[in-house]
Protein backbone atom coordinates (compact mmCIF):
# COMPACT_ATOMS: atom_id res chain seq x y z
CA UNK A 1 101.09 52.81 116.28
CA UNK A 2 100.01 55.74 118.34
CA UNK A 3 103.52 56.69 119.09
CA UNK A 4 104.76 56.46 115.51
CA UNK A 5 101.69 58.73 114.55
CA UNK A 6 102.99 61.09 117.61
CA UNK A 7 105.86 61.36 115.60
CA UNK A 8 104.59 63.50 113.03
CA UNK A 9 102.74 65.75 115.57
CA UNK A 10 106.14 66.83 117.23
CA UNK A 11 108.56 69.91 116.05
CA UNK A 12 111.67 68.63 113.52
CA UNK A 13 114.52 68.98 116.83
CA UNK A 14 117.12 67.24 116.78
CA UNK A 15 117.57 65.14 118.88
CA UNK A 16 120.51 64.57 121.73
CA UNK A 17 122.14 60.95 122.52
CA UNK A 18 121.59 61.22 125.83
CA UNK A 19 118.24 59.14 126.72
CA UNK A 20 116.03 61.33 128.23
CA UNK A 21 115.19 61.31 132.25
CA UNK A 22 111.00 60.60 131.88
CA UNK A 23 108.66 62.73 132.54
CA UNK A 24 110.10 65.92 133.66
CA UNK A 25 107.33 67.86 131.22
CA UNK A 26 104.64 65.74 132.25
CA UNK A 27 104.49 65.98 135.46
CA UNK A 28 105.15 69.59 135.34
CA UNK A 29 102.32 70.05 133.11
CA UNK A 30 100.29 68.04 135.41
CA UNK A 31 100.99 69.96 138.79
CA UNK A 32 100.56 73.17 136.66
CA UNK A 33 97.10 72.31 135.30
CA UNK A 34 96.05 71.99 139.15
CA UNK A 35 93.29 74.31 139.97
CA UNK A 36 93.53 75.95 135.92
CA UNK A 37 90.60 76.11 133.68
CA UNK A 38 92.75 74.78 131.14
CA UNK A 39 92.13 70.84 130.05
CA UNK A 40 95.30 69.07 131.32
CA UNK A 41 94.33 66.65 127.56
CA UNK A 42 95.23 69.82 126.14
CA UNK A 43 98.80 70.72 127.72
CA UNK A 44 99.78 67.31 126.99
CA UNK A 45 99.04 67.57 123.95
CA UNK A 46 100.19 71.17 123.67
CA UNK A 47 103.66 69.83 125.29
CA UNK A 48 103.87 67.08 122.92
CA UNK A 49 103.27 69.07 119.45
CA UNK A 50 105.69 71.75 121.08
CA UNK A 51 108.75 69.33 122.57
CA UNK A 52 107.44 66.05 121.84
CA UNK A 53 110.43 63.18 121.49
CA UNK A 54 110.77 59.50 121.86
CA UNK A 55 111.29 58.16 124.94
CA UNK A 56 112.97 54.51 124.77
CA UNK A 57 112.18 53.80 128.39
CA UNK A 58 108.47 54.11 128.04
CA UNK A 59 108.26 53.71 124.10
CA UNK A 60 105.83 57.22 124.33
CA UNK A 61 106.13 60.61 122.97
CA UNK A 62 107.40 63.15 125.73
CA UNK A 63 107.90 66.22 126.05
CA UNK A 64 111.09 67.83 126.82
CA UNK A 65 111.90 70.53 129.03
CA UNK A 66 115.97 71.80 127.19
CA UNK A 67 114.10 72.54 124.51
CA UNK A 68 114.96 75.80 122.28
CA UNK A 69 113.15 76.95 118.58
CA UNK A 70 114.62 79.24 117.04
CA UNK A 71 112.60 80.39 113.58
CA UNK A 72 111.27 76.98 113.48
CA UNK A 73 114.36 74.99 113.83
CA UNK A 74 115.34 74.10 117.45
CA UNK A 75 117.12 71.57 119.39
CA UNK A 76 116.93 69.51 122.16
CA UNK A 77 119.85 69.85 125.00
CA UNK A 78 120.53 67.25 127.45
CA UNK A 79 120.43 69.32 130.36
CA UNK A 80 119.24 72.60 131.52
CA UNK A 81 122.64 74.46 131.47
CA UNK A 82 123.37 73.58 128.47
CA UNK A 83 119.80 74.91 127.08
CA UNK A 84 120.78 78.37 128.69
CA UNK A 85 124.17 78.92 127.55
CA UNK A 86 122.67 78.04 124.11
CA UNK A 87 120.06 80.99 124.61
CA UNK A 88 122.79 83.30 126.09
CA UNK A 89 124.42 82.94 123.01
CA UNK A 90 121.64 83.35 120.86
CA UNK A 91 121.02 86.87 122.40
CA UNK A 92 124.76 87.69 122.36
CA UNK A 93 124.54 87.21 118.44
CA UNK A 94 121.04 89.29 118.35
CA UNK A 95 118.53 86.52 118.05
CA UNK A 96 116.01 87.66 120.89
CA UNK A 97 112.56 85.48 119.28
CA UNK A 98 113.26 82.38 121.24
CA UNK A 99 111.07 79.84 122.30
CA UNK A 100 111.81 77.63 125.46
CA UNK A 101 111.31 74.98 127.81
CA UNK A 102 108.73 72.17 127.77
CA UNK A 103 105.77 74.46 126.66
CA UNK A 104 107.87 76.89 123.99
CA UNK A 105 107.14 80.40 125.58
CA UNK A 106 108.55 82.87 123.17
CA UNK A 107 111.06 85.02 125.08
CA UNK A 108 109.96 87.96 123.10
CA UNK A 109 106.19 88.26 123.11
CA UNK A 110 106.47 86.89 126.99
CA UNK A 111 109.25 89.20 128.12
CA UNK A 112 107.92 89.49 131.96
CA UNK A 113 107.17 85.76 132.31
CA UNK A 114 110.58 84.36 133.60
CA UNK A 115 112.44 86.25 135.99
CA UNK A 116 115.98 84.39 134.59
CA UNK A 117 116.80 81.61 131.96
CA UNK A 118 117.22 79.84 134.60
CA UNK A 119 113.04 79.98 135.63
CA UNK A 120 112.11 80.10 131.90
CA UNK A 121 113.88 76.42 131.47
CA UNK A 122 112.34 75.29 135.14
CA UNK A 123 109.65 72.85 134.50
CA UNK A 124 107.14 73.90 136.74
CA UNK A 125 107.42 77.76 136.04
CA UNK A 126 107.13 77.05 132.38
CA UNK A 127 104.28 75.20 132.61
CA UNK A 128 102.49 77.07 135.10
CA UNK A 129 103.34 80.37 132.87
CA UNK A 130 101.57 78.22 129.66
CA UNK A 131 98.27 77.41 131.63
CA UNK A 132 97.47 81.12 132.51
CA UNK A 133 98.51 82.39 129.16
CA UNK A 134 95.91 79.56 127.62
CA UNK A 135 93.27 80.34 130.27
CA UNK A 136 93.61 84.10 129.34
CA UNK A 137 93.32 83.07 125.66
CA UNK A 138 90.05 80.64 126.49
CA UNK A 139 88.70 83.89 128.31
CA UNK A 140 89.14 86.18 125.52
CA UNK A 141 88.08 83.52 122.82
CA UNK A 142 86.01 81.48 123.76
CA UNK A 143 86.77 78.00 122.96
CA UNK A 144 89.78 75.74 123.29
CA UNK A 145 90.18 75.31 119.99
CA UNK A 146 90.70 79.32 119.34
CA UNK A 147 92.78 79.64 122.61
CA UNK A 148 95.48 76.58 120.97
CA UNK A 149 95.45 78.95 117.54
CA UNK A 150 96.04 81.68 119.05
CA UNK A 151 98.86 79.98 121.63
CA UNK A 152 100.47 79.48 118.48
CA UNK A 153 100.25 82.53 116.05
CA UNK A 154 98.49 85.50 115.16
CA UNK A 155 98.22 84.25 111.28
CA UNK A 156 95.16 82.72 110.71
CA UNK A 157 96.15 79.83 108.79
CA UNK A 158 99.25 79.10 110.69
CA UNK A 159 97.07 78.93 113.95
CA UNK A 160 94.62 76.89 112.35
CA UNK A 161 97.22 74.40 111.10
CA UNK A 162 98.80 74.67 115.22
CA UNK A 163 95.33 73.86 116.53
CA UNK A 164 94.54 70.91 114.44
CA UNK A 165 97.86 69.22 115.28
CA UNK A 166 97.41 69.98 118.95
CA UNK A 167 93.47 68.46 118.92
CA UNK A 168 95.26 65.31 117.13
CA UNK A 169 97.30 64.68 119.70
CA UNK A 170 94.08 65.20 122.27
CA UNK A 171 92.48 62.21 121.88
CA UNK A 172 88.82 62.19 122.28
CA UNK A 173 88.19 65.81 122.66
CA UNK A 174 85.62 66.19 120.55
CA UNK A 175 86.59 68.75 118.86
CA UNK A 176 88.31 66.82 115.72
CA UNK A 177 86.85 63.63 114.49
CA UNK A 178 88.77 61.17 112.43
CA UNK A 179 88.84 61.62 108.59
CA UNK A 180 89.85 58.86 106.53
CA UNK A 181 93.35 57.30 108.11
CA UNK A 182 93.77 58.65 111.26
CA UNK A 183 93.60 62.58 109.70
CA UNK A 184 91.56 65.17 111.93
CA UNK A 185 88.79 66.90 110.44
CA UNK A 186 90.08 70.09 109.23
CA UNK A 187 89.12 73.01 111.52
CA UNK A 188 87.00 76.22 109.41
CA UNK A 189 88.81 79.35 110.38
CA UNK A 190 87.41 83.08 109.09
CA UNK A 191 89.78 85.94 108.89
CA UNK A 192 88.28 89.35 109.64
CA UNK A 193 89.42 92.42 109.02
CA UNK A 194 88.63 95.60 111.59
CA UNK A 195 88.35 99.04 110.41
CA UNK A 196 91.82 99.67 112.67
CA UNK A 197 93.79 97.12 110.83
CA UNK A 198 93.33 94.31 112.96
CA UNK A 199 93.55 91.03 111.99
CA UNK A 200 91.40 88.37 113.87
CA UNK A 201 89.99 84.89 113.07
CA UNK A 202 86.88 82.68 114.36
CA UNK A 203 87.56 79.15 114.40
CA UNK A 204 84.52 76.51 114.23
CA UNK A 205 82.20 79.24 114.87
CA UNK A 206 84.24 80.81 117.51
CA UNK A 207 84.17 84.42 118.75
CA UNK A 208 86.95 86.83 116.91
CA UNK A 209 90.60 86.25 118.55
CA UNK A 210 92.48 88.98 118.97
CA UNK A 211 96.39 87.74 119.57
CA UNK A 212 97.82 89.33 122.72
CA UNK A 213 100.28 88.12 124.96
CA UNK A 214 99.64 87.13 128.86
CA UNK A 215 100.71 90.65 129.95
CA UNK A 216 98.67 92.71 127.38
CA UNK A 217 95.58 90.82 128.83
CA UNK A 218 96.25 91.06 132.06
CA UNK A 219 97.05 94.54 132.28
CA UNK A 220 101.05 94.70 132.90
CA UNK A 221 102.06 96.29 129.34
CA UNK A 222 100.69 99.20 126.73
CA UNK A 223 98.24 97.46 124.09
CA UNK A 224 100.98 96.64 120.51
CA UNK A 225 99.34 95.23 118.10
CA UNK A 226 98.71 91.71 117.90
CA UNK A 227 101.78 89.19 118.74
CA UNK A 228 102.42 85.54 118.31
CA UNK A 229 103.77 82.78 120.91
CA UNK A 230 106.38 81.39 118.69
């Protein structure tokens, strides 16, 4: 039952013949969230909502690493090069707002996190790349529930509908209790308006999130205004 319900948590890909090698993501994920602030619940669950498939060996929901969204459709590739020649020629025809890897870091908003398509689609590096973006977010939010949204998207209801999935999929982190069968509690989001045009949003009581990407809030790129992951 669990994995059936996973289902519904996991992007509409479609999916390759090939039977997937197990737990390329997940251990990733795992060896990434080593020494982060960042609950390693969460990037499971954050992997799963992003690149979550079936995996017939271990009848669970995994994530998958030749993963690429494009607009909200994507695809999953049975190995790495064919992931990247599927990006190359998605920039050849002009598409350059492409999510990839196990974790879905938007090529665009992230343009300094991957040295090559060939690091963006490593495991490790994608992962790693996802925990300090979501520690930076937790830092500048507040809560994990605001740093999900904002991993996500800048709109306020589209982050709020991101987050609730992801704390679904997080089982037992208090932060979404069970409503009725097996639906989370619906998280209360605020939008707020600044006098520059700004557009943040508290969630559950949260501070204000203001959308950046890694190297805005770190320091490595001029200020634009707000941005989202996918």
């Amino acid at each position: 039952m669990l994995a059936l319900a996973l289902l519904s948590l996991a992007p509409s890909l479609a999916v390759a013949a090939t039977p997937p090698v197990t737990g390329a993501c997940a251990a990733a994920i795992a060896t990434a969230d080593r020494g982060s602030p960042v609950p390693l619940p969460l990037m499971r669950a954050i992997g799963i909502v992003e690149t979550g498939r079936p995996d017939p060996g271990t009848r669970t929901i995994e994530p998958w690493p030749w993963s690429v969204n494009v607009g909200g459709e994507g695809r999953f590739y049975d190995s790495k090069a064919d992931a990247i020649a599927a990006v190359r020629a998605l920039q050849a025809s002009g598409v350059s707002s492409i999510d990839v890897g196990c974790m879905q870091v938007n090529l665009f908003y992230h343009p300094h996190a991957f040295a090559s398509l060939d690091a963006a689609f490593d495991p490790l590096a994608n992962a790693r790349y996802a925990a300090r973006f979501l520690a930076a977010l937790y830092r500048q939010d507040g809560t994990w529930p605001a740093a999900a949204a904002a991993y996500h998207s800048q709109t306020p209801a589209l982050g709020a509908a991101y987050a609730e999935r992801v704390l679904a999929a997080w089982p037992g982190s208090g932060y979404a209790a069970p409503l009725g069968a097996g639906r989370p509690t619906p998280l209360r989001f605020t939008p707020l308006r600044f006098p520059n045009g700004r557009i943040a949003v508290s969630l559950d009581g949260a501070a204000p999130m203001r959308i950046l990407s890694l190297d805005q809030i770190i320091g490595r790129a001029p200020e634009r205004p707000p941005v989202p992951h996918g």
